[in-house]
PDB file of N, CA and C in Angstrom:
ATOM      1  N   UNK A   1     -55.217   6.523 -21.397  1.00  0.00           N
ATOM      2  CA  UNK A   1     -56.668   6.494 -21.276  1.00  0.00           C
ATOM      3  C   UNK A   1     -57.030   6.741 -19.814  1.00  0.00           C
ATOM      4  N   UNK A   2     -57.973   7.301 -19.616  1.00  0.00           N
ATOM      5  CA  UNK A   2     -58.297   7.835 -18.535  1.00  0.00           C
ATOM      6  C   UNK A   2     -59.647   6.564 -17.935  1.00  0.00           C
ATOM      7  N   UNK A   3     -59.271   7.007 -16.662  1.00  0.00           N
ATOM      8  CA  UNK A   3     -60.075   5.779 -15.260  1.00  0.00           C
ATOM      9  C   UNK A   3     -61.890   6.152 -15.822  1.00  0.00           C
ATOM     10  N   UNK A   4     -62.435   5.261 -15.544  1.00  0.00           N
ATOM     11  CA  UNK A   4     -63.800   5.752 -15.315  1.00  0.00           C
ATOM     12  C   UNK A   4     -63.966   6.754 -13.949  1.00  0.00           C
ATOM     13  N   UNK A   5     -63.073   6.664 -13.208  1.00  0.00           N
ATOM     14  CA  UNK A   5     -63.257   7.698 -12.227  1.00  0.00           C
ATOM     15  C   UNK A   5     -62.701   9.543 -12.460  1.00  0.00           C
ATOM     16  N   UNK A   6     -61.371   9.036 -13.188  1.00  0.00           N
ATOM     17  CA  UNK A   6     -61.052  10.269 -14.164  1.00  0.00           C
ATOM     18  C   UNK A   6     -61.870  11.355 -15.052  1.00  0.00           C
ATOM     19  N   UNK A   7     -62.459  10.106 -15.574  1.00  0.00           N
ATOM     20  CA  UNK A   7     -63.650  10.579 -16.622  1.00  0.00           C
ATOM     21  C   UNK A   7     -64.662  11.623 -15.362  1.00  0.00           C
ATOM     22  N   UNK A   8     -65.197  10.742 -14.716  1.00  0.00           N
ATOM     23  CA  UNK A   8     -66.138  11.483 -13.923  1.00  0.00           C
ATOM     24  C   UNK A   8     -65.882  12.228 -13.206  1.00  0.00           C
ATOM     25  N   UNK A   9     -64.270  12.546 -12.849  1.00  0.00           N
ATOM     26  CA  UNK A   9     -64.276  13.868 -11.745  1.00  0.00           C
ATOM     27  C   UNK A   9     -64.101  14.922 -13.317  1.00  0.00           C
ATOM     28  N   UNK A  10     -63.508  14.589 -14.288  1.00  0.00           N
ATOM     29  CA  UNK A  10     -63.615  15.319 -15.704  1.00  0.00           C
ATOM     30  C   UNK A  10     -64.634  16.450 -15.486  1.00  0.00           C
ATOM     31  N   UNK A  11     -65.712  15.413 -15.710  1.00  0.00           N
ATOM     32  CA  UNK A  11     -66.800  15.584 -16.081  1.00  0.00           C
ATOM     33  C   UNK A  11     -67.821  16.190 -15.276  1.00  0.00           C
ATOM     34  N   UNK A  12     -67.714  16.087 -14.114  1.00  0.00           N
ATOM     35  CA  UNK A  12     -68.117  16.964 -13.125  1.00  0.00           C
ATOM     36  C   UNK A  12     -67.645  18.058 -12.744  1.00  0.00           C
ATOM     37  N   UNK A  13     -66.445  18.737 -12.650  1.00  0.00           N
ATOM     38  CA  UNK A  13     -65.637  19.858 -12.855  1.00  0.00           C
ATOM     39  C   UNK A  13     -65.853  20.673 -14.002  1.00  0.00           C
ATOM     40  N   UNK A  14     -65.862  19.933 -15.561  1.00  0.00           N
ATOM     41  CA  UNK A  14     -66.511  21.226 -16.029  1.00  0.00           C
ATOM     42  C   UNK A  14     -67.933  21.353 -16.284  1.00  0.00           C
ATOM     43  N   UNK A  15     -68.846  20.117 -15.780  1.00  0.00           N
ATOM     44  CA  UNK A  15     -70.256  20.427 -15.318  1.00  0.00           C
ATOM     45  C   UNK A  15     -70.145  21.769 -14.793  1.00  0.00           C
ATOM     46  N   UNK A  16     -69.690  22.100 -13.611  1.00  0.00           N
ATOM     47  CA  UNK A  16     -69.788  22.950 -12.655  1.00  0.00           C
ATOM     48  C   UNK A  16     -68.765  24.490 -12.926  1.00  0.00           C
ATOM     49  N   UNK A  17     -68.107  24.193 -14.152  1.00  0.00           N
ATOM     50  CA  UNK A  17     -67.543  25.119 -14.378  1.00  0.00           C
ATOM     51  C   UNK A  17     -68.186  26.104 -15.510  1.00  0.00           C
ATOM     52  N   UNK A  18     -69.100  25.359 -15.987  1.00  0.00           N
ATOM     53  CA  UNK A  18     -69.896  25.737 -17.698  1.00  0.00           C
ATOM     54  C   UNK A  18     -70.964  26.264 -16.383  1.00  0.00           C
ATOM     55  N   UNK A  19     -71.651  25.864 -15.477  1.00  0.00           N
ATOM     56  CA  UNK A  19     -72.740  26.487 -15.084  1.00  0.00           C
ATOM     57  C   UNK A  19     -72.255  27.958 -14.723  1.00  0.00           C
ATOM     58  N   UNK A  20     -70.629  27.836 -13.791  1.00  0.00           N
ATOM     59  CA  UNK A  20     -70.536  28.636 -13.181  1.00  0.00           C
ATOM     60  C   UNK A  20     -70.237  30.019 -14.349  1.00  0.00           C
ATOM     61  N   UNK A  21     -69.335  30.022 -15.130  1.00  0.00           N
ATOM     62  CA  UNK A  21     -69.171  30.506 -16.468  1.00  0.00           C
ATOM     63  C   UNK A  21     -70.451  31.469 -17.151  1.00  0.00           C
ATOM     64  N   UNK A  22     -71.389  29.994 -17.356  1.00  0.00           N
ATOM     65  CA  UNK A  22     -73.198  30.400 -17.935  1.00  0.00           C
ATOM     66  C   UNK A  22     -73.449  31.625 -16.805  1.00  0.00           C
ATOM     67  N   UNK A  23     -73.546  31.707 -15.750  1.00  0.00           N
ATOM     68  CA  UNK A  23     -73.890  32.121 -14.985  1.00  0.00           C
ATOM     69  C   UNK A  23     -73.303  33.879 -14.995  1.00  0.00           C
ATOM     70  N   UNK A  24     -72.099  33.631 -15.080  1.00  0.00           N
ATOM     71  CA  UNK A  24     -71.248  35.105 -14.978  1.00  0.00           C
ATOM     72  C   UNK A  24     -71.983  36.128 -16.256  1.00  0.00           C
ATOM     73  N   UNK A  25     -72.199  34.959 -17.378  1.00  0.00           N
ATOM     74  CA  UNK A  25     -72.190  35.692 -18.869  1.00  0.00           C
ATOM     75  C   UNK A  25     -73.896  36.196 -18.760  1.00  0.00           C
ATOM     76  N   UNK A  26     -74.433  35.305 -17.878  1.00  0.00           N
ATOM     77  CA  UNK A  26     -76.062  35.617 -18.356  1.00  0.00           C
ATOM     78  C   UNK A  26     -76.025  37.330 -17.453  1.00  0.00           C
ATOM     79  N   UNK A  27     -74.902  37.628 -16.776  1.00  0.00           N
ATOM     80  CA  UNK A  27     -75.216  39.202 -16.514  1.00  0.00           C
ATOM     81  C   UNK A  27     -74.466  40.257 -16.984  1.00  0.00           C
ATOM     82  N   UNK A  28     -73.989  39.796 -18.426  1.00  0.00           N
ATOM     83  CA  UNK A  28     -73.286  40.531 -18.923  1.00  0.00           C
ATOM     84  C   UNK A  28     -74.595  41.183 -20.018  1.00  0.00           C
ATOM     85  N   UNK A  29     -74.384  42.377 -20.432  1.00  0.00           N
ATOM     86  CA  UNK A  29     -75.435  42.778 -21.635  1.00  0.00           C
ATOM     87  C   UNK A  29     -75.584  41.906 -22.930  1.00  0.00           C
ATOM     88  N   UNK A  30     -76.365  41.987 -23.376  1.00  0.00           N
ATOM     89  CA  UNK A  30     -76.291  41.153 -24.911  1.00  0.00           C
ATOM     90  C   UNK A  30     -75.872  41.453 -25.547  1.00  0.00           C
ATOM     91  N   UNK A  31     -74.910  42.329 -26.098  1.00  0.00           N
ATOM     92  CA  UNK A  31     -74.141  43.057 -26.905  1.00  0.00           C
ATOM     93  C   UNK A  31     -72.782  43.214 -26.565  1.00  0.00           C
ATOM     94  N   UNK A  32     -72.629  42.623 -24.715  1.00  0.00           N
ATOM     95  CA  UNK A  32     -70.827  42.213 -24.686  1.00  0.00           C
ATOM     96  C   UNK A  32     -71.082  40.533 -24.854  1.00  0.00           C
ATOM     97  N   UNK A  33     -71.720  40.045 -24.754  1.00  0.00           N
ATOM     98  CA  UNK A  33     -72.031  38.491 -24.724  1.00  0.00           C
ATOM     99  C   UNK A  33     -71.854  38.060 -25.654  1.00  0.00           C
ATOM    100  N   UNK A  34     -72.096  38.437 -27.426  1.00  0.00           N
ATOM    101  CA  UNK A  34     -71.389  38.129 -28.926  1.00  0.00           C
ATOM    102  C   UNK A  34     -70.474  38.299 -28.868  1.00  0.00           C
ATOM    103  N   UNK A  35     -69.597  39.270 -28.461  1.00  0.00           N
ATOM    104  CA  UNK A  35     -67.913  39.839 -28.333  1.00  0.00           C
ATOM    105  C   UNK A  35     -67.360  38.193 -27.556  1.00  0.00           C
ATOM    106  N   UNK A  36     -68.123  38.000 -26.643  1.00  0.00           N
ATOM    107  CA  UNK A  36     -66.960  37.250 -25.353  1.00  0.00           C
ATOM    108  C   UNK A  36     -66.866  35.913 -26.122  1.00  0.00           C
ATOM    109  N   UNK A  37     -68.499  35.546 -27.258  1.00  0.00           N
ATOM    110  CA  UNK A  37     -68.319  33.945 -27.499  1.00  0.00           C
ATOM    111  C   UNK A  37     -67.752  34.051 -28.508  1.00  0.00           C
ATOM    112  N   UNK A  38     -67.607  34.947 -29.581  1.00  0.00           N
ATOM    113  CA  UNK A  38     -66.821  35.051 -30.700  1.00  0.00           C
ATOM    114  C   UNK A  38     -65.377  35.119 -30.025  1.00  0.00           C
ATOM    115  N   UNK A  39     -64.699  35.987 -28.851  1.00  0.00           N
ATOM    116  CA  UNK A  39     -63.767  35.533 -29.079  1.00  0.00           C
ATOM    117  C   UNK A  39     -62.983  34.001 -28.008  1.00  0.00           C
ATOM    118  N   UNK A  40     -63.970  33.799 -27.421  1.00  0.00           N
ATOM    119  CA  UNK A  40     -63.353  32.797 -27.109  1.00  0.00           C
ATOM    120  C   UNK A  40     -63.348  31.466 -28.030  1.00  0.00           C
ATOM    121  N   UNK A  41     -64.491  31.625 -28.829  1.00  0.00           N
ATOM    122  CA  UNK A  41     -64.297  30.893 -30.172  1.00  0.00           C
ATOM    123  C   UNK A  41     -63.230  31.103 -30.819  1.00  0.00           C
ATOM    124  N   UNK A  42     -62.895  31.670 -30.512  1.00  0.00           N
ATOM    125  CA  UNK A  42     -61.137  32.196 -32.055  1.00  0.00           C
ATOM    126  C   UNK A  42     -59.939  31.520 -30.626  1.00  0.00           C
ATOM    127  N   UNK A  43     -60.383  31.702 -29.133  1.00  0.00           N
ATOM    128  CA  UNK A  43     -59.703  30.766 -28.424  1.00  0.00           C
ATOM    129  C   UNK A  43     -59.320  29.496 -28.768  1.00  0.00           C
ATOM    130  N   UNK A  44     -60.545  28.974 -28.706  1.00  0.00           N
ATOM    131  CA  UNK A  44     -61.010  27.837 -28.596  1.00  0.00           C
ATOM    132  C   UNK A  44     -59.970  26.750 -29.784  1.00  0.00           C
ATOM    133  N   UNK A  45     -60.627  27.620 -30.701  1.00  0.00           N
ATOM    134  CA  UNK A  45     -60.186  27.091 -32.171  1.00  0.00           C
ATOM    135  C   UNK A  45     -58.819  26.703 -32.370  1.00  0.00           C
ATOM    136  N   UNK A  46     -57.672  28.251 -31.669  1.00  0.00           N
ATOM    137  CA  UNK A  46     -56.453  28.246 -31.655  1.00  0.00           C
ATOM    138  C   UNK A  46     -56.118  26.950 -30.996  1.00  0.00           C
ATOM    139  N   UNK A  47     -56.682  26.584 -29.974  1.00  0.00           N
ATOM    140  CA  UNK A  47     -56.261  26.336 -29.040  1.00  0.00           C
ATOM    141  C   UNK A  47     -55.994  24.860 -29.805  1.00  0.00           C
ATOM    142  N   UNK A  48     -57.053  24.345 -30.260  1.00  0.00           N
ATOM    143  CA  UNK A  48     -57.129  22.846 -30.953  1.00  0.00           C
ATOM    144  C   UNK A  48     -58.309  22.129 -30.260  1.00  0.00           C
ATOM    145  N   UNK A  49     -59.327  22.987 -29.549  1.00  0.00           N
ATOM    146  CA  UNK A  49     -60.097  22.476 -28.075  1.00  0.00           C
ATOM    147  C   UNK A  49     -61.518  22.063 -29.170  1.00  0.00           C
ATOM    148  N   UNK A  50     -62.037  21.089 -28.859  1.00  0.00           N
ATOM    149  CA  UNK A  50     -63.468  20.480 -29.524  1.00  0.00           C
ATOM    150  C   UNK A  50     -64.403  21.715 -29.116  1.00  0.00           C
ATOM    151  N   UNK A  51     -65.569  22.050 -30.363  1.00  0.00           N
ATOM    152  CA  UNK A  51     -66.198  22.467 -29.488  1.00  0.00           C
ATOM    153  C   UNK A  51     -67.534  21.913 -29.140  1.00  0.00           C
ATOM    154  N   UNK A  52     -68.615  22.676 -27.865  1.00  0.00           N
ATOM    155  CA  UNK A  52     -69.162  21.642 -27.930  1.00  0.00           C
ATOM    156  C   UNK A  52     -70.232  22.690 -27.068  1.00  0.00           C
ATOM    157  N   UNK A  53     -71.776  22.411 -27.136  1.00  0.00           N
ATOM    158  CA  UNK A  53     -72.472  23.404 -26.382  1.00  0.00           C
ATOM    159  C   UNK A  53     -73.316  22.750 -25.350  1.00  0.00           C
ATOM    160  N   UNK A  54     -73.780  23.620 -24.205  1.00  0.00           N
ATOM    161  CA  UNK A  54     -73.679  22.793 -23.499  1.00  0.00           C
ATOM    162  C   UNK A  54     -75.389  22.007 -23.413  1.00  0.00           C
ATOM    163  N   UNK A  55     -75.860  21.828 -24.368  1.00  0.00           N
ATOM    164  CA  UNK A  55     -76.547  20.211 -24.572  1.00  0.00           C
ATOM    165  C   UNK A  55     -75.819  19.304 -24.890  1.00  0.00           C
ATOM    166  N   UNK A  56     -74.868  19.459 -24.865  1.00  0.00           N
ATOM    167  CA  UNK A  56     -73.764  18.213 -25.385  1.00  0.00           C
ATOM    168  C   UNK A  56     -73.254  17.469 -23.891  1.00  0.00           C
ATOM    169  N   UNK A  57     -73.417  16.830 -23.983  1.00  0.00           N
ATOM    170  CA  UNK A  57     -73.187  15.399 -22.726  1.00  0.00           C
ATOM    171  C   UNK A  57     -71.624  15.604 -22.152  1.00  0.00           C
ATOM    172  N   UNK A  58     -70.954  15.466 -23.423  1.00  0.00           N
ATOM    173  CA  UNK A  58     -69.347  15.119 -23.369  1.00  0.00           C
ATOM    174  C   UNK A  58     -68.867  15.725 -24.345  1.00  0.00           C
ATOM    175  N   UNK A  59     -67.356  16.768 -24.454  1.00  0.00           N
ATOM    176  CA  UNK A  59     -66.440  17.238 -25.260  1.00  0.00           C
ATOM    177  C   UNK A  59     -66.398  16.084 -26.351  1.00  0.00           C
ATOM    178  N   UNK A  60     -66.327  14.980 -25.893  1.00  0.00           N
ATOM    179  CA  UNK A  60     -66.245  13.420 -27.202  1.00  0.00           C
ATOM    180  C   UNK A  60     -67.079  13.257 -27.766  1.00  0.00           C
ATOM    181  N   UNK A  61     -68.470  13.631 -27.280  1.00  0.00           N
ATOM    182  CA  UNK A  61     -69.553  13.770 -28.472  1.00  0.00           C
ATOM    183  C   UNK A  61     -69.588  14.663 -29.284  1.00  0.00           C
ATOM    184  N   UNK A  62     -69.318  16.012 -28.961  1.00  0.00           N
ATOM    185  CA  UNK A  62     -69.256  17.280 -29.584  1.00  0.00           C
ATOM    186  C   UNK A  62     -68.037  17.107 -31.197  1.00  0.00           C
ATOM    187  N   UNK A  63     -67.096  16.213 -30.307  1.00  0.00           N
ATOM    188  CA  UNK A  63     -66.058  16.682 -31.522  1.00  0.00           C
ATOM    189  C   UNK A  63     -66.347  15.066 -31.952  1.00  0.00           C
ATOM    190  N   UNK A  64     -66.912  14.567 -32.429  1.00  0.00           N
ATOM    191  CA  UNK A  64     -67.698  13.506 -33.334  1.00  0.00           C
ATOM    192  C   UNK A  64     -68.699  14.174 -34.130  1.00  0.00           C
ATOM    193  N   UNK A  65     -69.251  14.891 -33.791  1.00  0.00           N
ATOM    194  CA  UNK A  65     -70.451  15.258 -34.738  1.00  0.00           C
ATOM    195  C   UNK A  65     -69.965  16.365 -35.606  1.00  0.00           C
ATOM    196  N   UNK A  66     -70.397  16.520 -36.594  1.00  0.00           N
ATOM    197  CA  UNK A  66     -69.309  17.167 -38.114  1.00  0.00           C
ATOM    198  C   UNK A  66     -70.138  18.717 -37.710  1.00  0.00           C
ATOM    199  N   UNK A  67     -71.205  19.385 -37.001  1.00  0.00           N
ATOM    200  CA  UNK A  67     -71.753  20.651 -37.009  1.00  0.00           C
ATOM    201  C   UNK A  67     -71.765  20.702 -35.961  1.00  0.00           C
ATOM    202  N   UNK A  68     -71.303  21.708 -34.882  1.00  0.00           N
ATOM    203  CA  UNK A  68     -71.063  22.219 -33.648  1.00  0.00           C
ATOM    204  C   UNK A  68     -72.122  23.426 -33.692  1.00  0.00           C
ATOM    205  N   UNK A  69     -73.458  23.475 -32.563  1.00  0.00           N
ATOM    206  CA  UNK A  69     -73.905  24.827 -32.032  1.00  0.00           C
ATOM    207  C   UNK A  69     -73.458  25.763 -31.448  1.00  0.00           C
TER     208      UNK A  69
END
C-alpha cells in the first residue's frame, strides 16, 4: 500500500501528465484524434490499465464505477 505521500506525488505526476498529453492531442486534427484514443484504448485494455477520463479524480474511482467515458 502506498504512503499518503506516494499517493500524492502519484497523483500529481499524472495530473500533469494528462494535461500535458490533452495538450499535444488538442493540436492534432479531429480525424487523427479518434485513431490515437481508439488505439490507445486497445492499449490500455491490453495492458490491464483502469480506465478513467479525465473528470475522474483518481484511476480508483474510475475502475469502481461499472461505465467508463
Amino acid at each position: 500500500m502506498a504512503s499518503d505521500e506516494g499517493r500524492r506525488v502519484v497523483h500529481e505526476v499524472m495530473t500533469r501528465q494528462r494535461a500535458e498529453i490533452g495538450a499535444i492531442v488538442a493540436r492534432m486534427p479531429a480525424h487523427r484524434r479518434a485513431g490515437l484514443v481508439e488505439a490507445l484504448t486497445a492499449v490500455t485494455d491490453a495492458g490491464g490499465e483502469p480506465r478513467w477520463s479525465a473528470r475522474d479524480e483518481t484511476p480508483e474511482r474510475a475502475r469502481d464505477r461499472a461505465e467508463v467515458d
